[in-house]
PDB file of N, CA and C in Angstrom:
ATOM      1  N   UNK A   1      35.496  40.387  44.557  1.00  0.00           N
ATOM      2  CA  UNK A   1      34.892  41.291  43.603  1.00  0.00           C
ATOM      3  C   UNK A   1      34.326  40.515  42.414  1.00  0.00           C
ATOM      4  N   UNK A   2      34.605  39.050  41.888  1.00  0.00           N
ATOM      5  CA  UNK A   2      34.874  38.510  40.711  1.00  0.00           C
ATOM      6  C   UNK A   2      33.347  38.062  40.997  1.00  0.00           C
ATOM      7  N   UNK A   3      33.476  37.558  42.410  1.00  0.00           N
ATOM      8  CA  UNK A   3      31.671  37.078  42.858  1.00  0.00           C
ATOM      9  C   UNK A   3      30.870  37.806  43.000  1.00  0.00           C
ATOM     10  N   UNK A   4      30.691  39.295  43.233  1.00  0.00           N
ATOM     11  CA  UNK A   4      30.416  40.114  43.527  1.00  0.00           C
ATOM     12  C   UNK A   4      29.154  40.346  42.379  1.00  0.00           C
ATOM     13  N   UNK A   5      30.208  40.434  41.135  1.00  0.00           N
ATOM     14  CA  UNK A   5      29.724  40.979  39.817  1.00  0.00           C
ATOM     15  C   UNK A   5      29.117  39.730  39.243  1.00  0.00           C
ATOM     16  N   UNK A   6      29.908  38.641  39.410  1.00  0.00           N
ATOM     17  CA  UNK A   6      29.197  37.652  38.966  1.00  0.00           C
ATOM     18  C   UNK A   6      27.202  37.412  39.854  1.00  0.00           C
ATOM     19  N   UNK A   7      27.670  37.595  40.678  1.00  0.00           N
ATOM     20  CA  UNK A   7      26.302  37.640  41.212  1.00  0.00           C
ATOM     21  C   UNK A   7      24.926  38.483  40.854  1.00  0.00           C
ATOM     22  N   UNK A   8      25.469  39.730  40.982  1.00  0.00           N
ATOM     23  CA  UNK A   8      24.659  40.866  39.857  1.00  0.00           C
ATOM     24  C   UNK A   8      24.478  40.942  38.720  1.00  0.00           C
ATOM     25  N   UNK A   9      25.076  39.923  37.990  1.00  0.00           N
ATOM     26  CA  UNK A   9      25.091  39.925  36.657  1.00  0.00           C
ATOM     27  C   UNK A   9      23.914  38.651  37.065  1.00  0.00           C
ATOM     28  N   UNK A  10      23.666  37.678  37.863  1.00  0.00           N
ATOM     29  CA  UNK A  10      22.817  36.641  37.924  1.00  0.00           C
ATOM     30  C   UNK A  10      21.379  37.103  38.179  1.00  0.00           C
ATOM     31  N   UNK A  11      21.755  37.860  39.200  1.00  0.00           N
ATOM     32  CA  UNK A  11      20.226  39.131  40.017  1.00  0.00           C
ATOM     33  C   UNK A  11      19.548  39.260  38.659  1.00  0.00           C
ATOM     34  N   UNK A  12      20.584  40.373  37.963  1.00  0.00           N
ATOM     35  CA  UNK A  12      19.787  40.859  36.760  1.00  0.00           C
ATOM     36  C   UNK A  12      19.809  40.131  35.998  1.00  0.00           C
ATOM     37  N   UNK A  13      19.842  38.818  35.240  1.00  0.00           N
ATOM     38  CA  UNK A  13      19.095  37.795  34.481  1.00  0.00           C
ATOM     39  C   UNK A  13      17.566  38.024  34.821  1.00  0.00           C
ATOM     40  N   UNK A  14      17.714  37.119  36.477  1.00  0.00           N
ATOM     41  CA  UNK A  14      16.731  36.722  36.932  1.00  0.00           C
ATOM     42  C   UNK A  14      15.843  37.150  37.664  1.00  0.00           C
ATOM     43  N   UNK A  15      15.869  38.749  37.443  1.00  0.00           N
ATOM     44  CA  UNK A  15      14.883  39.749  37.215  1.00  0.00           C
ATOM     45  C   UNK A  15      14.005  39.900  36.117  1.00  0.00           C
ATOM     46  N   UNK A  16      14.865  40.012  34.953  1.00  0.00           N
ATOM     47  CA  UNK A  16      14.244  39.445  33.568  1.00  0.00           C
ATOM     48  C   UNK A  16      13.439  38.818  33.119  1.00  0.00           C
ATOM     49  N   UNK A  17      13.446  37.648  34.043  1.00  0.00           N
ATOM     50  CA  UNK A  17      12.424  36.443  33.975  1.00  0.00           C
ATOM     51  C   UNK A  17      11.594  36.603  34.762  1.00  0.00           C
ATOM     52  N   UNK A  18      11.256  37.491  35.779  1.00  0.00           N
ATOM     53  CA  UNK A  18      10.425  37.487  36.516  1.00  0.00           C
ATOM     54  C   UNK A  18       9.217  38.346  36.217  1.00  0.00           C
ATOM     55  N   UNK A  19       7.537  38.205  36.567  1.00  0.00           N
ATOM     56  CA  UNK A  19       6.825  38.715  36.192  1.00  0.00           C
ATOM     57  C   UNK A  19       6.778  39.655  36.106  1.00  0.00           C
ATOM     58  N   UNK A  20       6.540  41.233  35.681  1.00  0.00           N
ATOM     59  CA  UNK A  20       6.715  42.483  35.390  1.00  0.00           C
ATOM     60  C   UNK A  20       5.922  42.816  36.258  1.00  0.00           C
ATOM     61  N   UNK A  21       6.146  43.810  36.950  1.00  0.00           N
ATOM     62  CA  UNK A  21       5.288  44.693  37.961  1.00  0.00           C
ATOM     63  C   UNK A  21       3.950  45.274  37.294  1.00  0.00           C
ATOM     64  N   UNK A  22       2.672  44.900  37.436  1.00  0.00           N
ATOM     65  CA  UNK A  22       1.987  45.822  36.962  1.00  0.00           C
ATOM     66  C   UNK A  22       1.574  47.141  37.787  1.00  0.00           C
ATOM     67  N   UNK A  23       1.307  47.843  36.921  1.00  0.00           N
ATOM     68  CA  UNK A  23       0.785  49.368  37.541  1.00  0.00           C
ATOM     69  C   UNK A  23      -0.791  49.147  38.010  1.00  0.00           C
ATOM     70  N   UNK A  24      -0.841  50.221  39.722  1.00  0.00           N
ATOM     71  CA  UNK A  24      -1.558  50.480  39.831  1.00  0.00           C
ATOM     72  C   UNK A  24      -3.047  50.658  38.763  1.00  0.00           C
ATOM     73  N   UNK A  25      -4.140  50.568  38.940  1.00  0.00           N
ATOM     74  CA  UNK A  25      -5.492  50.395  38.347  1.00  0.00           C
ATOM     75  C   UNK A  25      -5.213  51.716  37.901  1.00  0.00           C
ATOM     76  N   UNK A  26      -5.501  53.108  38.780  1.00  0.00           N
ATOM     77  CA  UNK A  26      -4.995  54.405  38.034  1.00  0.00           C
ATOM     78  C   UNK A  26      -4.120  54.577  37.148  1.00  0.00           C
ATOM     79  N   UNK A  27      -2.914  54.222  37.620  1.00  0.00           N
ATOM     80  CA  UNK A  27      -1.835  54.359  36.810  1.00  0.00           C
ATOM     81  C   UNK A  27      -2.155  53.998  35.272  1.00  0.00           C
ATOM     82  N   UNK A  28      -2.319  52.517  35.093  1.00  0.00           N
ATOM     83  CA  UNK A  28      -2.538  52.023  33.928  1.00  0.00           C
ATOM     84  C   UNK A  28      -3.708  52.508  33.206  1.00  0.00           C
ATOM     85  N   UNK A  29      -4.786  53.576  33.518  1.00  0.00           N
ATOM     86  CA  UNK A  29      -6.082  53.635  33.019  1.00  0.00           C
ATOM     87  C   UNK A  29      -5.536  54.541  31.974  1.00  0.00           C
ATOM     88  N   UNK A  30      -4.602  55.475  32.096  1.00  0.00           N
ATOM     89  CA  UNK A  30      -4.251  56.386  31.215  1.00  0.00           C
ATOM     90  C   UNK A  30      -3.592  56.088  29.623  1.00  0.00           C
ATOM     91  N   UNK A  31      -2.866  54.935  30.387  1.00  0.00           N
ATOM     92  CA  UNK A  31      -1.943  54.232  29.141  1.00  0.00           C
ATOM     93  C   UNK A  31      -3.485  53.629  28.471  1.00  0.00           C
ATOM     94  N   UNK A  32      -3.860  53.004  28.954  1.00  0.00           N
ATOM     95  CA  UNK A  32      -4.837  52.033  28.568  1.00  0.00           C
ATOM     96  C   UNK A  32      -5.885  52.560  27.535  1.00  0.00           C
ATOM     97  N   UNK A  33      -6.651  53.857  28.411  1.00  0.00           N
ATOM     98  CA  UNK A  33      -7.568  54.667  26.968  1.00  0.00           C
ATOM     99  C   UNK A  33      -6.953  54.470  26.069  1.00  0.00           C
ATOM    100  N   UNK A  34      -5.917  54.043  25.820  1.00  0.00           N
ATOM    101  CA  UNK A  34      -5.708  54.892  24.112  1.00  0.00           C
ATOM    102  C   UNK A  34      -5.176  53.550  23.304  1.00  0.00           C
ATOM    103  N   UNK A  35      -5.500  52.387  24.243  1.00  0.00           N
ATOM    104  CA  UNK A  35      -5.037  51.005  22.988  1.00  0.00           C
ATOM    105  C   UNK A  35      -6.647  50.182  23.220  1.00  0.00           C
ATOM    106  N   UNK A  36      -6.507  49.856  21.708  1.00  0.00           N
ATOM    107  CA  UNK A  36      -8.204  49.610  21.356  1.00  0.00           C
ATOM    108  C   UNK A  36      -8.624  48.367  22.775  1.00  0.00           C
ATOM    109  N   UNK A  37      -9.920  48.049  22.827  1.00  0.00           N
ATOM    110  CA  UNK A  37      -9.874  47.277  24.272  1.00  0.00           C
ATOM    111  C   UNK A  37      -9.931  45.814  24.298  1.00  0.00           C
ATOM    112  N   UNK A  38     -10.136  45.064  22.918  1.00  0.00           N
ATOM    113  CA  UNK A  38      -9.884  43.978  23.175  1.00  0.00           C
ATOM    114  C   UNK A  38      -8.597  43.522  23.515  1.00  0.00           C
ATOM    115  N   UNK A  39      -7.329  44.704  22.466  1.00  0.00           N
ATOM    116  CA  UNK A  39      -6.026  44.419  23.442  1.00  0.00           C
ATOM    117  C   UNK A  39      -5.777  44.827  25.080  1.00  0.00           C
ATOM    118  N   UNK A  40      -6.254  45.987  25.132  1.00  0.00           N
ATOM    119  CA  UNK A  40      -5.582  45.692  26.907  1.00  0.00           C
ATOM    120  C   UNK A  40      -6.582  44.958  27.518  1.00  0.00           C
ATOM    121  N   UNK A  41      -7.404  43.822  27.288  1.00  0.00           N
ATOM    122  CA  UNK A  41      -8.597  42.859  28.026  1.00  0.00           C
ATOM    123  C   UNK A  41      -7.930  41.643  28.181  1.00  0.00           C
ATOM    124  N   UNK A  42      -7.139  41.294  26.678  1.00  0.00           N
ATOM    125  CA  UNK A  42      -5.844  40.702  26.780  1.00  0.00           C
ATOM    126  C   UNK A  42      -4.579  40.872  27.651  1.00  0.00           C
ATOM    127  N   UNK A  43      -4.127  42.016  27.380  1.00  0.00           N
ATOM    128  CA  UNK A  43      -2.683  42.362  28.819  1.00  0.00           C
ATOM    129  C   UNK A  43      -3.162  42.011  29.847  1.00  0.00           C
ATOM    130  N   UNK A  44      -4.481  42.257  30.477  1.00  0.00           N
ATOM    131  CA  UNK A  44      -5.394  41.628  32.002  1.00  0.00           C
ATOM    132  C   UNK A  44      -5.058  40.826  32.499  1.00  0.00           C
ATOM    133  N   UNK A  45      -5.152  39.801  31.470  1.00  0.00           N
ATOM    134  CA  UNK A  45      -5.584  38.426  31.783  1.00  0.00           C
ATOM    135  C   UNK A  45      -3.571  37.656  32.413  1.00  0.00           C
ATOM    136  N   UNK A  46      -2.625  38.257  31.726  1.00  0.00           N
ATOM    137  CA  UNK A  46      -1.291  37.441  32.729  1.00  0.00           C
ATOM    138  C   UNK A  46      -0.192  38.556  32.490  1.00  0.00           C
ATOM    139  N   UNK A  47       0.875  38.216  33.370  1.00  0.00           N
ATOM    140  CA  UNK A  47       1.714  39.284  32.825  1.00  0.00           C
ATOM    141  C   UNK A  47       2.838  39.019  32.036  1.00  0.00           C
ATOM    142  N   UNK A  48       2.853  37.785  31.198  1.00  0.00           N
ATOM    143  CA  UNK A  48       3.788  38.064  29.819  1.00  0.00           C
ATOM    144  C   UNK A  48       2.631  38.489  28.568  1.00  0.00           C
ATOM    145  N   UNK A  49       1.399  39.180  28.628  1.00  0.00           N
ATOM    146  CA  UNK A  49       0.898  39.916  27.501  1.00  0.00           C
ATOM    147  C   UNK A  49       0.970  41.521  28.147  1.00  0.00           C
ATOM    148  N   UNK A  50       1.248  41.307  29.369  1.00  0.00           N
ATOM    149  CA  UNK A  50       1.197  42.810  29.765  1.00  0.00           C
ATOM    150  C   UNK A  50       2.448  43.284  29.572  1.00  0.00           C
ATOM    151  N   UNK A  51       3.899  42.494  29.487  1.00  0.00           N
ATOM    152  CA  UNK A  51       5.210  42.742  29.558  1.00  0.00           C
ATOM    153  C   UNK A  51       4.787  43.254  27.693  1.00  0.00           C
ATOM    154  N   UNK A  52       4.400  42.211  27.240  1.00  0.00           N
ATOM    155  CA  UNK A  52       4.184  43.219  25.780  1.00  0.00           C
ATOM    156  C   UNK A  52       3.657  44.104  25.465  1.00  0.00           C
ATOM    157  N   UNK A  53       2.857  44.311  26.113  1.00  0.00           N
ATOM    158  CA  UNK A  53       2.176  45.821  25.876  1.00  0.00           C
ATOM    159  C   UNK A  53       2.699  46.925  26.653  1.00  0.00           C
ATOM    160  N   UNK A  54       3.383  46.416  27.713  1.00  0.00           N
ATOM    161  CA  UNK A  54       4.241  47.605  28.231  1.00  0.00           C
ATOM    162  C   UNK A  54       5.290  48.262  27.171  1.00  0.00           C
ATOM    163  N   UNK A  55       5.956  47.316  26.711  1.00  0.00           N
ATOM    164  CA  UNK A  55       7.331  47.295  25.765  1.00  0.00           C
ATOM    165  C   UNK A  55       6.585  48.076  24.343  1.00  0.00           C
ATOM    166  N   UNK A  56       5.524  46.902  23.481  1.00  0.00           N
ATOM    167  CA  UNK A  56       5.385  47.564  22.865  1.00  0.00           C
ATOM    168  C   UNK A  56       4.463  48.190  22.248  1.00  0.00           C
ATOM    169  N   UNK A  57       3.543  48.827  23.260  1.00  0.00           N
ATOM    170  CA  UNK A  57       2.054  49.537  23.437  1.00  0.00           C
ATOM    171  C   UNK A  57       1.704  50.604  22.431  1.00  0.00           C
ATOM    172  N   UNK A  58       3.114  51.300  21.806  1.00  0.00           N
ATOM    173  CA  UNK A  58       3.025  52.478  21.113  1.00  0.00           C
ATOM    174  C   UNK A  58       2.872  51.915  19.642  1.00  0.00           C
ATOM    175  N   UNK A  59       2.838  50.496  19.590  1.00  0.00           N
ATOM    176  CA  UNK A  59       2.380  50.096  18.269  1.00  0.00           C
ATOM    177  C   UNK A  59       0.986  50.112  18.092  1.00  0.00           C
ATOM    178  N   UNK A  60       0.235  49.823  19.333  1.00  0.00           N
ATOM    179  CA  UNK A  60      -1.753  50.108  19.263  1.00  0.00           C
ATOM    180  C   UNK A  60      -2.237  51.093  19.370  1.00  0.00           C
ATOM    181  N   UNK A  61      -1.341  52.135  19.728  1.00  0.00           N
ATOM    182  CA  UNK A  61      -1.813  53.445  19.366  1.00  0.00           C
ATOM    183  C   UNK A  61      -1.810  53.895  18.047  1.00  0.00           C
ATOM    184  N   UNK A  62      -0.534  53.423  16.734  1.00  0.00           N
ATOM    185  CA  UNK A  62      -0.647  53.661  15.498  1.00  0.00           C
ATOM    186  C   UNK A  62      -1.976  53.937  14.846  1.00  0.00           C
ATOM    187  N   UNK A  63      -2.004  55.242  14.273  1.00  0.00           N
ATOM    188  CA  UNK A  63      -3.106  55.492  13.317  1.00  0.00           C
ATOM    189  C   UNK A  63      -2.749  55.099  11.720  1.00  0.00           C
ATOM    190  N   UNK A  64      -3.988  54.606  10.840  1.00  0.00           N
ATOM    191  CA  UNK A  64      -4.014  54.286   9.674  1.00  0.00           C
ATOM    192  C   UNK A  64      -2.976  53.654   9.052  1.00  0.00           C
ATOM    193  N   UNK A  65      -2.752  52.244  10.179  1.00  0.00           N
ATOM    194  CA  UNK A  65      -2.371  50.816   9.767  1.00  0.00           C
ATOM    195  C   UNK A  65      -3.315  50.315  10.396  1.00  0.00           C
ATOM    196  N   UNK A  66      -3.057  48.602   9.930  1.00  0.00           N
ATOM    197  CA  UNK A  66      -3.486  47.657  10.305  1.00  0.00           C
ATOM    198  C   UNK A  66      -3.015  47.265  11.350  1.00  0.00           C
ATOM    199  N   UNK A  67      -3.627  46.963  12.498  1.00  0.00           N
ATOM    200  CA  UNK A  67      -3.315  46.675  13.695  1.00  0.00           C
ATOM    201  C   UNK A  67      -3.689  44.685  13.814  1.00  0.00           C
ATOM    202  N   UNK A  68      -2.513  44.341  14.676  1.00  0.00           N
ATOM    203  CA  UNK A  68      -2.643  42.643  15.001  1.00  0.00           C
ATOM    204  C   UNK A  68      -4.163  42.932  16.283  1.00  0.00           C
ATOM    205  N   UNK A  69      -4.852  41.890  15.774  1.00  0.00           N
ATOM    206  CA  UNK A  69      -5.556  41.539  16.608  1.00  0.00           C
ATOM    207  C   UNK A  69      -5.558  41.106  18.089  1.00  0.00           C
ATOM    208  N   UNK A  70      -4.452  40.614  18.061  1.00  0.00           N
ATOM    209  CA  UNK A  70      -4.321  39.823  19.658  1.00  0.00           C
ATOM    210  C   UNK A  70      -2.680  40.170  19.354  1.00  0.00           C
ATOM    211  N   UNK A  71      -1.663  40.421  21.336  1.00  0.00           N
ATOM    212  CA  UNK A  71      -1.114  40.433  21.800  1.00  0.00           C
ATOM    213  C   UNK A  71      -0.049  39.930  20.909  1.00  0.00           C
ATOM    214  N   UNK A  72      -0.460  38.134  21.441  1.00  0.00           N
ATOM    215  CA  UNK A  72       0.146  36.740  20.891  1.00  0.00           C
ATOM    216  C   UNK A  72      -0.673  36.012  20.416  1.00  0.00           C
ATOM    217  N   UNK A  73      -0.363  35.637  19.118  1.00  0.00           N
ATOM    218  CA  UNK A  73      -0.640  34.976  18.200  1.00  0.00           C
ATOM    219  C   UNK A  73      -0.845  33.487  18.798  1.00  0.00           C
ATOM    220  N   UNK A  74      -1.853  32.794  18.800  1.00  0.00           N
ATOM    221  CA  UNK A  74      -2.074  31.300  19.107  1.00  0.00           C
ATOM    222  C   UNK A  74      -1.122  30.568  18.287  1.00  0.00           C
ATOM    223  N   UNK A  75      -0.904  30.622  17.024  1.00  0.00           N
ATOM    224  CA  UNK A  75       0.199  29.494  16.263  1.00  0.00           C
ATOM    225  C   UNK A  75       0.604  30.186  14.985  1.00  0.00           C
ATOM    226  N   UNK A  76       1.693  29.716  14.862  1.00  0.00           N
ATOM    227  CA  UNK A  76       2.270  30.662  13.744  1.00  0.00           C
ATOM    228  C   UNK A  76       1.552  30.754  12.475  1.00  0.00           C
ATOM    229  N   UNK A  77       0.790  29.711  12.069  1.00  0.00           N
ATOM    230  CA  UNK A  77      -0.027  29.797  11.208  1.00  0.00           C
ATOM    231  C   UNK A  77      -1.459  30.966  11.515  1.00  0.00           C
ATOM    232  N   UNK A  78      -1.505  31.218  12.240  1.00  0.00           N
ATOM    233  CA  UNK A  78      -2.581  32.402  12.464  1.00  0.00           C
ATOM    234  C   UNK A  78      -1.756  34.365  12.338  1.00  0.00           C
ATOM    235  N   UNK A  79      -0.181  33.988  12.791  1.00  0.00           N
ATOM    236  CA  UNK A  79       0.578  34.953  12.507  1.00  0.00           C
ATOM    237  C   UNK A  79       0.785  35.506  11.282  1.00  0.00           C
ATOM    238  N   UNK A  80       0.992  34.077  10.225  1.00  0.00           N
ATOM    239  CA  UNK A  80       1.176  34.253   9.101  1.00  0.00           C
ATOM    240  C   UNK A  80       0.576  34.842   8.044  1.00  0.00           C
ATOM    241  N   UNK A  81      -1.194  34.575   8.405  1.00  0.00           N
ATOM    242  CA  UNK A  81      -2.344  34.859   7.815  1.00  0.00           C
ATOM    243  C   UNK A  81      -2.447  36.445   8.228  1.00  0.00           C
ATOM    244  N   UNK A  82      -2.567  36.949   9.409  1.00  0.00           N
ATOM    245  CA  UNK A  82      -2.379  38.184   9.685  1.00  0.00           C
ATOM    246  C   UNK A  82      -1.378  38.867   9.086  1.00  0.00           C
ATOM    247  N   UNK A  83      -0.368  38.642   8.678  1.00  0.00           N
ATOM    248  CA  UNK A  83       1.302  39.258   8.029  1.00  0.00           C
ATOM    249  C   UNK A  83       0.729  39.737   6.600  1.00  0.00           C
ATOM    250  N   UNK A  84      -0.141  38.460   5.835  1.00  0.00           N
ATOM    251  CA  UNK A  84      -0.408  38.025   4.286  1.00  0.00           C
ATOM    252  C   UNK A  84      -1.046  38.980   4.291  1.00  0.00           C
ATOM    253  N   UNK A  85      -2.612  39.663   5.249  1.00  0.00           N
ATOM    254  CA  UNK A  85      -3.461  40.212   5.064  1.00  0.00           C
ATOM    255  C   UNK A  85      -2.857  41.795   5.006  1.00  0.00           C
ATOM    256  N   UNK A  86      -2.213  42.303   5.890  1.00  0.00           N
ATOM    257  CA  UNK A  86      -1.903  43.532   6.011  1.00  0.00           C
ATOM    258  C   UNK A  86      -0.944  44.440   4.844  1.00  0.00           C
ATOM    259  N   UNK A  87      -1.334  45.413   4.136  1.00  0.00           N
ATOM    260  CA  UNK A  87      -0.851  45.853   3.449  1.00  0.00           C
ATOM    261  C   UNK A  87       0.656  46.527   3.374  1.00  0.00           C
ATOM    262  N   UNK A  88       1.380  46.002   2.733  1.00  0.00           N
ATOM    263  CA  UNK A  88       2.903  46.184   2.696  1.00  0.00           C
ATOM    264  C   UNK A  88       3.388  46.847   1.415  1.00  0.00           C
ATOM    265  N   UNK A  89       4.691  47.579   2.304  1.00  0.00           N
ATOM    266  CA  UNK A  89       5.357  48.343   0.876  1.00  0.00           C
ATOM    267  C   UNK A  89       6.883  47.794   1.500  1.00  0.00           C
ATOM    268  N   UNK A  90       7.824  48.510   0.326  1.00  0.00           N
ATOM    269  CA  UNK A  90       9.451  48.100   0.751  1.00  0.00           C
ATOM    270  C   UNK A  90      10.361  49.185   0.099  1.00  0.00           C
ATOM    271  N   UNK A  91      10.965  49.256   1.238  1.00  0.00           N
ATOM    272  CA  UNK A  91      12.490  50.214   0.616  1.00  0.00           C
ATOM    273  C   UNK A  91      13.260  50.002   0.706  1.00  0.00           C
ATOM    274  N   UNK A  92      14.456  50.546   0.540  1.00  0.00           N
ATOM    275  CA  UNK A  92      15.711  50.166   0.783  1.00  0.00           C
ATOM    276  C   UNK A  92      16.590  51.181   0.817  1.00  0.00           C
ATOM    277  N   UNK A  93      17.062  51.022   2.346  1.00  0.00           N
ATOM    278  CA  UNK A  93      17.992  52.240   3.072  1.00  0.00           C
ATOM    279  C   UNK A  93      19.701  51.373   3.512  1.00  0.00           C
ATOM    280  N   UNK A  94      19.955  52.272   3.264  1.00  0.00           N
ATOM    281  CA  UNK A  94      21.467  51.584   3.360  1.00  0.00           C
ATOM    282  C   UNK A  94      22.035  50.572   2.825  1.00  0.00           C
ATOM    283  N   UNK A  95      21.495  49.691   1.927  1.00  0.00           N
ATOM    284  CA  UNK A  95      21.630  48.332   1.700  1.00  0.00           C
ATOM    285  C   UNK A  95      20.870  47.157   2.143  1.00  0.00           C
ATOM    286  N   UNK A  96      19.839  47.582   2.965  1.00  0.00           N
ATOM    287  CA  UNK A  96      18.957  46.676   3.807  1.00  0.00           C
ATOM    288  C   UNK A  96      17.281  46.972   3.592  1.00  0.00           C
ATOM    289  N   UNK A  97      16.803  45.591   3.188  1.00  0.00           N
ATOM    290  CA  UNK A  97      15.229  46.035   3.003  1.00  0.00           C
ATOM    291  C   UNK A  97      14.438  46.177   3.925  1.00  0.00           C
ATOM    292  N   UNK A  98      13.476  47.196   3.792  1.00  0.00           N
ATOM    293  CA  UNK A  98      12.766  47.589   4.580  1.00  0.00           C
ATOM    294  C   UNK A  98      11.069  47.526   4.404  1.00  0.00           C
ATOM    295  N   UNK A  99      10.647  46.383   4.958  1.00  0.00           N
ATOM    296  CA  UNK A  99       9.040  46.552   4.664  1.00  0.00           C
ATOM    297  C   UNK A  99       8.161  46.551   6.048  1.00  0.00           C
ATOM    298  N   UNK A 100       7.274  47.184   5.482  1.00  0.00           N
ATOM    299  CA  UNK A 100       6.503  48.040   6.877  1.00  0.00           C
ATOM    300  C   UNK A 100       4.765  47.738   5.768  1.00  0.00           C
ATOM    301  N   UNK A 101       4.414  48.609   6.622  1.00  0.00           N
ATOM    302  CA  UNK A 101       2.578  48.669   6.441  1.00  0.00           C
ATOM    303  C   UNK A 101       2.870  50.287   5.303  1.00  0.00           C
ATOM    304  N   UNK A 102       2.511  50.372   4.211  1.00  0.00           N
ATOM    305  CA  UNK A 102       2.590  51.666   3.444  1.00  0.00           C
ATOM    306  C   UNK A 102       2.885  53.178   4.684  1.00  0.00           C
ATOM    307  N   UNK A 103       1.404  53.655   5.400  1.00  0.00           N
ATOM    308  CA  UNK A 103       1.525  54.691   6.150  1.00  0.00           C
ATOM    309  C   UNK A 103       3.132  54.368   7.417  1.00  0.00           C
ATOM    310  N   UNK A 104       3.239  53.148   8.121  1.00  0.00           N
ATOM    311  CA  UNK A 104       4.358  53.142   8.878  1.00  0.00           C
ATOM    312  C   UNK A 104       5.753  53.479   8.486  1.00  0.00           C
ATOM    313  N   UNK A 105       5.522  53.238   6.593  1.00  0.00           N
ATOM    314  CA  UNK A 105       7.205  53.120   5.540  1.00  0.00           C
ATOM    315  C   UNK A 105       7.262  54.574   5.371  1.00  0.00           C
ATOM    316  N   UNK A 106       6.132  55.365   5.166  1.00  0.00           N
ATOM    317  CA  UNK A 106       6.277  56.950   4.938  1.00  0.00           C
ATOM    318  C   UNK A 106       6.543  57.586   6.140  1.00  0.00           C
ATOM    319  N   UNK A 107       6.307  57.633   7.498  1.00  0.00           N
ATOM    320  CA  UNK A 107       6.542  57.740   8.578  1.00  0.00           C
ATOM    321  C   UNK A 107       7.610  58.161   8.976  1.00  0.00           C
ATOM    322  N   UNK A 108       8.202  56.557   8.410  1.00  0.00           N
ATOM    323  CA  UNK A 108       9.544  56.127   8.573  1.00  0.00           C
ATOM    324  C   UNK A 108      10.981  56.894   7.995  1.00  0.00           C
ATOM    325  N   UNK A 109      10.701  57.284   6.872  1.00  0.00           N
ATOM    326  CA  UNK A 109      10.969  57.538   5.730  1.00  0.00           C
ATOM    327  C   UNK A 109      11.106  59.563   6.249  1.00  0.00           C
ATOM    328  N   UNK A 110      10.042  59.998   6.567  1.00  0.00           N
ATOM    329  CA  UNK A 110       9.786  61.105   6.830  1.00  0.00           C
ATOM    330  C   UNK A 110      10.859  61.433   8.333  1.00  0.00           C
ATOM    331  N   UNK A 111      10.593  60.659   9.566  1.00  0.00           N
ATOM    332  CA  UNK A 111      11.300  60.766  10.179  1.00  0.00           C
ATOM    333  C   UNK A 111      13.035  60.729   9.979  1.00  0.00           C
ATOM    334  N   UNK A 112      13.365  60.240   8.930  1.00  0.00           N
ATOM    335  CA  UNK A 112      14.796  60.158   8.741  1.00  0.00           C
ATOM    336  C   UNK A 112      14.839  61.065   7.808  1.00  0.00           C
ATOM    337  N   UNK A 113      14.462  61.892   7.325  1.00  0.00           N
ATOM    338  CA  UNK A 113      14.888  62.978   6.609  1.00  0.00           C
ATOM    339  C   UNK A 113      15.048  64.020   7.972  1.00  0.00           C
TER     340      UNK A 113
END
């Protein structure tokens, strides 16, 4: 039994690591309308930008923020410049700061009431 689990516990690692299934051409057309198109032209092209946009796709749908240009960032210095540019606010909930894009912090803010 000890191998058993140990083994399934290995499976599912190394599932993890493995390329993400993409969806059918149909399938994906639906998700796809609705994130601007230079990003999903990007997800296309391999599937660790598509594993991100699977995961976290509902961030390119956001209305009235600033949206990242690309997927993945070429070097952190291009991340950084994108971070600097985008407009930020901060709160503080529980003891922990919280900064977001202004419209994402009210959102935020709104949803937890």
């Amino acid at each position: 039994m000890f191998f058993l689990r140990r083994g399934m516990a290995l499976l599912a690692a190394l599932a993890w690591l493995l390329p993400p299934a993409r969806p059918a051409p149909g399938a994906a057309n639906r998700f796809l309308a609705h994130i601007p198109a230079a990003i999903a032209r990007q997800a296309e092209r391999d599937s660790v930008n598509w594993q991100l946009l699977r995961d976290y796709g509902s961030l390119y749908v956001a209305r009235g923020v600033r949206l990242p240009p690309r997927l993945v960032f070429r070097t952190a210095a291009e991340a950084a410049r994108w971070q600097a540019s985008a407009p930020q606010a901060a709160r503080r909930w529980g003891g922990m700061a919280v900064r977001l894009q202004p419209r994402a912090l009210a959102a935020l803010a709104q949803a937890r009431r």
